[in-house]
Protein backbone atom coordinates (compact mmCIF):
# COMPACT_ATOMS: atom_id res chain seq x y z
CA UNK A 1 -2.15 3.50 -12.24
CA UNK A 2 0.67 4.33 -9.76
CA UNK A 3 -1.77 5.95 -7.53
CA UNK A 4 -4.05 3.06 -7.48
CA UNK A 5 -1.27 0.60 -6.91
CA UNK A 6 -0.11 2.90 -3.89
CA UNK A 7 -3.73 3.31 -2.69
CA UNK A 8 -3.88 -0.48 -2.45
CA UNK A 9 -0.54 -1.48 -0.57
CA UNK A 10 -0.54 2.01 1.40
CA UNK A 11 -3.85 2.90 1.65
CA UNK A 12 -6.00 6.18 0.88
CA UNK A 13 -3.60 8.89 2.18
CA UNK A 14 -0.03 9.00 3.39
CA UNK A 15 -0.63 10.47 6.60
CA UNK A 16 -2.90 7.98 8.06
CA UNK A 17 -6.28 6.91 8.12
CA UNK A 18 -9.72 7.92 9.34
CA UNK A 19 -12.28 5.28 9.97
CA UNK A 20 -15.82 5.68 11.12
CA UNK A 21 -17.64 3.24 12.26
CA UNK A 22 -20.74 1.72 14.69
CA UNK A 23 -20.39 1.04 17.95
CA UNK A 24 -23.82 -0.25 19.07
CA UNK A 25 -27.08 0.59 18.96
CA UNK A 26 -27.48 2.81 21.77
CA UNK A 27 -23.85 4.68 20.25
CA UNK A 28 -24.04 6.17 16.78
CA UNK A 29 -20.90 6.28 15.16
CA UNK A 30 -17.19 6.37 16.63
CA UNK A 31 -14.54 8.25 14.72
CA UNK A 32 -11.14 7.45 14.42
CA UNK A 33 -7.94 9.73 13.46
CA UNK A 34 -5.01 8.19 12.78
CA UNK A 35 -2.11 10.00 12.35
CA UNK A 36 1.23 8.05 11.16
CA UNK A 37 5.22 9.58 12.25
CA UNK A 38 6.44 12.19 9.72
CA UNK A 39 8.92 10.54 7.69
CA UNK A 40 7.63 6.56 7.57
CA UNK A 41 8.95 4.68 5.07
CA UNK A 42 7.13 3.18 2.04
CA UNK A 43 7.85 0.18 3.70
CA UNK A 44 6.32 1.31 7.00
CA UNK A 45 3.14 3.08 6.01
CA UNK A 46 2.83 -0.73 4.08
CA UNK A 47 3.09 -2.63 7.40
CA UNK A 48 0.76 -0.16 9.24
CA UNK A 49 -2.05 -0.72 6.58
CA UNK A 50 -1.38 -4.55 6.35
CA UNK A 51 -2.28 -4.37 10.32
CA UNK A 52 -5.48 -1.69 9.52
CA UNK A 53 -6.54 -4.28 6.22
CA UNK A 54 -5.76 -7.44 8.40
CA UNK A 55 -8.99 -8.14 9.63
CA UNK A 56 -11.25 -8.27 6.68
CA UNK A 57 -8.68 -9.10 3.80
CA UNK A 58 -7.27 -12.00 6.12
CA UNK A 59 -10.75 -13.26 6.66
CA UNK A 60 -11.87 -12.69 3.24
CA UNK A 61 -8.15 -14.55 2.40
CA UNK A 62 -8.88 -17.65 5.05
CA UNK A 63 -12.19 -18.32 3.58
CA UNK A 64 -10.96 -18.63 -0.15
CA UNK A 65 -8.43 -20.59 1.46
CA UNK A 66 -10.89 -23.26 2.80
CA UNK A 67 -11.67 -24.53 -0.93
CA UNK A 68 -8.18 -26.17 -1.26
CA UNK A 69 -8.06 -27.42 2.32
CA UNK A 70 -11.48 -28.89 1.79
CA UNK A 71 -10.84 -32.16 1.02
CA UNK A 72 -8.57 -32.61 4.08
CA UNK A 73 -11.79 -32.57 5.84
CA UNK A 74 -14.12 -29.45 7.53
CA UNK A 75 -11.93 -29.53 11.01
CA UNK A 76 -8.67 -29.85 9.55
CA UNK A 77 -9.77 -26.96 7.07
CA UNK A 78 -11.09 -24.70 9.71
CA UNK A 79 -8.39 -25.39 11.90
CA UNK A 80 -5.92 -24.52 9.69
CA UNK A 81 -7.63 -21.39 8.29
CA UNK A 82 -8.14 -19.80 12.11
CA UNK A 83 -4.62 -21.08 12.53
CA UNK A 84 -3.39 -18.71 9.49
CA UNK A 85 -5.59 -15.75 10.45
CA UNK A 86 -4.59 -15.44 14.13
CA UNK A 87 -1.05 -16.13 12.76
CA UNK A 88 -1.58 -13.36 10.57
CA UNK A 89 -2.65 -10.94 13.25
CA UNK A 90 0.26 -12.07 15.65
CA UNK A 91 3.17 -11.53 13.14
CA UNK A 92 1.50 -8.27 12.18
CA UNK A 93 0.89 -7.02 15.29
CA UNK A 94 4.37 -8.35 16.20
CA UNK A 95 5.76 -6.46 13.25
CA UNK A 96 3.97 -3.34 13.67
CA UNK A 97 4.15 -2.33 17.19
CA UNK A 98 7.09 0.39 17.46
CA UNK A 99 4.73 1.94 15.05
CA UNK A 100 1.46 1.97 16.04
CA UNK A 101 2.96 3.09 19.22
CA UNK A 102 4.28 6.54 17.26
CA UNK A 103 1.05 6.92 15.76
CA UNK A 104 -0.76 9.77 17.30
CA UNK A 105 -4.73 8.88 17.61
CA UNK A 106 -7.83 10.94 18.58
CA UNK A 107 -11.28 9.19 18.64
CA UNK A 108 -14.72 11.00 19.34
CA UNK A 109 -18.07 9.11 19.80
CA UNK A 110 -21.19 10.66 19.72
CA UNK A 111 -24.83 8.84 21.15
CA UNK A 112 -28.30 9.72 20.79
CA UNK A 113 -29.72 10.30 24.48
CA UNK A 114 -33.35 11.40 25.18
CA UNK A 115 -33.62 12.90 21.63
CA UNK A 116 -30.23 15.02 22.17
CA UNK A 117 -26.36 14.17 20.78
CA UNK A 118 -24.08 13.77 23.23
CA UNK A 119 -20.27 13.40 22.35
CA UNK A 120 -17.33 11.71 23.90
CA UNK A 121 -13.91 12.87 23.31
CA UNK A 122 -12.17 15.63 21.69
CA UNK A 123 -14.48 16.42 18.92
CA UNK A 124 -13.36 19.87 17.98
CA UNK A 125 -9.25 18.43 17.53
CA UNK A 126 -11.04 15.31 15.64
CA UNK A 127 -12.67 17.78 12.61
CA UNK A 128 -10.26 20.25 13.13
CA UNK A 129 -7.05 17.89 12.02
CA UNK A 130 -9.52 15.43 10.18
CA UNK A 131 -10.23 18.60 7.76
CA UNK A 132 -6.61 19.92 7.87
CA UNK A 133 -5.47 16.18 6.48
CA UNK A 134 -8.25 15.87 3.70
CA UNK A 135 -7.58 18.87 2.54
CA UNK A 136 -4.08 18.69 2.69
CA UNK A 137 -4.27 14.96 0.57
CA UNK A 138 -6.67 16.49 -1.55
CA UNK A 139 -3.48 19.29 -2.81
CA UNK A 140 -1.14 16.54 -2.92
CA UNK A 141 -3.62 14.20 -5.51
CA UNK A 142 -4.05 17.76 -7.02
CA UNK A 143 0.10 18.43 -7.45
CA UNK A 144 -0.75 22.28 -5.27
CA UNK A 145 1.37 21.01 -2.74
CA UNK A 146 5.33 20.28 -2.72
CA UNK A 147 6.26 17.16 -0.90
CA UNK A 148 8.24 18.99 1.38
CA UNK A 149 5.59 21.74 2.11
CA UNK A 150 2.88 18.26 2.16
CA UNK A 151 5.51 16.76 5.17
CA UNK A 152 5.51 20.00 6.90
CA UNK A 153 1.49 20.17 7.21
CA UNK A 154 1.50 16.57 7.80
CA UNK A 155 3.71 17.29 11.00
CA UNK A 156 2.11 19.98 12.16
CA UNK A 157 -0.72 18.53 12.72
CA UNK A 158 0.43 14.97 13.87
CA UNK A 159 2.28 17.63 16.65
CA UNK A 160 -1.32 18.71 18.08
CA UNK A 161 -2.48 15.02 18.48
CA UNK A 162 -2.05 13.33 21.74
CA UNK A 163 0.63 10.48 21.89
CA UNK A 164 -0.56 7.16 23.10
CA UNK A 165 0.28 7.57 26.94
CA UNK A 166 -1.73 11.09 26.75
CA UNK A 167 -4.73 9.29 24.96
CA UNK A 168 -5.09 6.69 27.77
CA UNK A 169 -5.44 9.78 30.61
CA UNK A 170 -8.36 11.75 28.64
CA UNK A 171 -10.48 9.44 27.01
CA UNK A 172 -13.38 8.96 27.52
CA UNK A 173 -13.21 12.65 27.79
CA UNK A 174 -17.25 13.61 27.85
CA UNK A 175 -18.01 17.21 26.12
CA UNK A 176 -21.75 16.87 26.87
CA UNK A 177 -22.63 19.52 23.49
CA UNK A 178 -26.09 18.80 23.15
CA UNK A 179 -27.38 19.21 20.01
């Protein structure tokens, strides 16, 4: 139940978070490493996934929120919701900054063009820390791993990750691996 609990405030793995997701049509997917500090607080790691969860929960939260506000009349309501949700995404955003700025990122895209894959940023670091960091939560859930020994790993791979003011010189990096 712990686990669950933690999964919930923290989200899915200490370390960070890897999100895939649709760009367009014309793009396939986009991939997205996160990688938090070493050494974030509870407290932290909480405050980083509020700002990840933000966008869905708060929506999901502002439209449960129009029932009550209802009678106050549709304007007033919606008003009020978009008030709370932007509000929500300033004080996070706000709160969260020194943070995200320590996080180290790498993101890859890949497109279908004339019937080959092409791919856009640093693929091979992508899978190769993406794998390193599933496996390594996947000893930790397991109890093969020491948290000390889980930090370490956890480190080690956050050091091969570009910082944020290296990201912003390579990307969009093309590889052109056609596939």
């Amino acid at each position: 139940m712990n686990e669950v609990l933690r999964r919930i405030a923290e989200g899915r793995a200490l370390w960070g978070t890897i999100d895939v997701s649709p760009l367009s049509r014309g793009i396939w997917q986009r991939v997205r490493l996160t990688v938090y500090p070493p050494g974030i607080s509870r407290g932290e790691r909480r405050l980083l996934h509020a700002f990840h969860a933000w966008p869905i929960v708060g929506a999901v939260g502002c439209l449960f929120a129009l029932i009550p506000l209802s009678d106050a009349g549709p304007v007033l309501a919606l008003a009020t919701a978009l008030a709370v949700y932007l509000a929500g995404f300033l004080v996070l955003a706000a709160l969260s900054h020194d943070l995200r700025v320590r996080c180290h990122v790498v993101t890859a895209a890949s497109e279908y063009v004339g019937g080959s894959l092409r791919e856009f940023g640093d693929v091979q670091l992508l899978l190769t820390a993406g794998r390193r960091l599933v496996d390594l939560e996947t000893q930790r859930r397991a109890g093969r791993i020491d948290p000390v020994a889980y930090e370490a790993e956890w480190a080690a791979v956050y050091d091969t990750l570009p910082a944020s003011a290296e990201r912003a010189a390579v990307w969009p990096k093309t590889t052109d691996r056609v596939r």
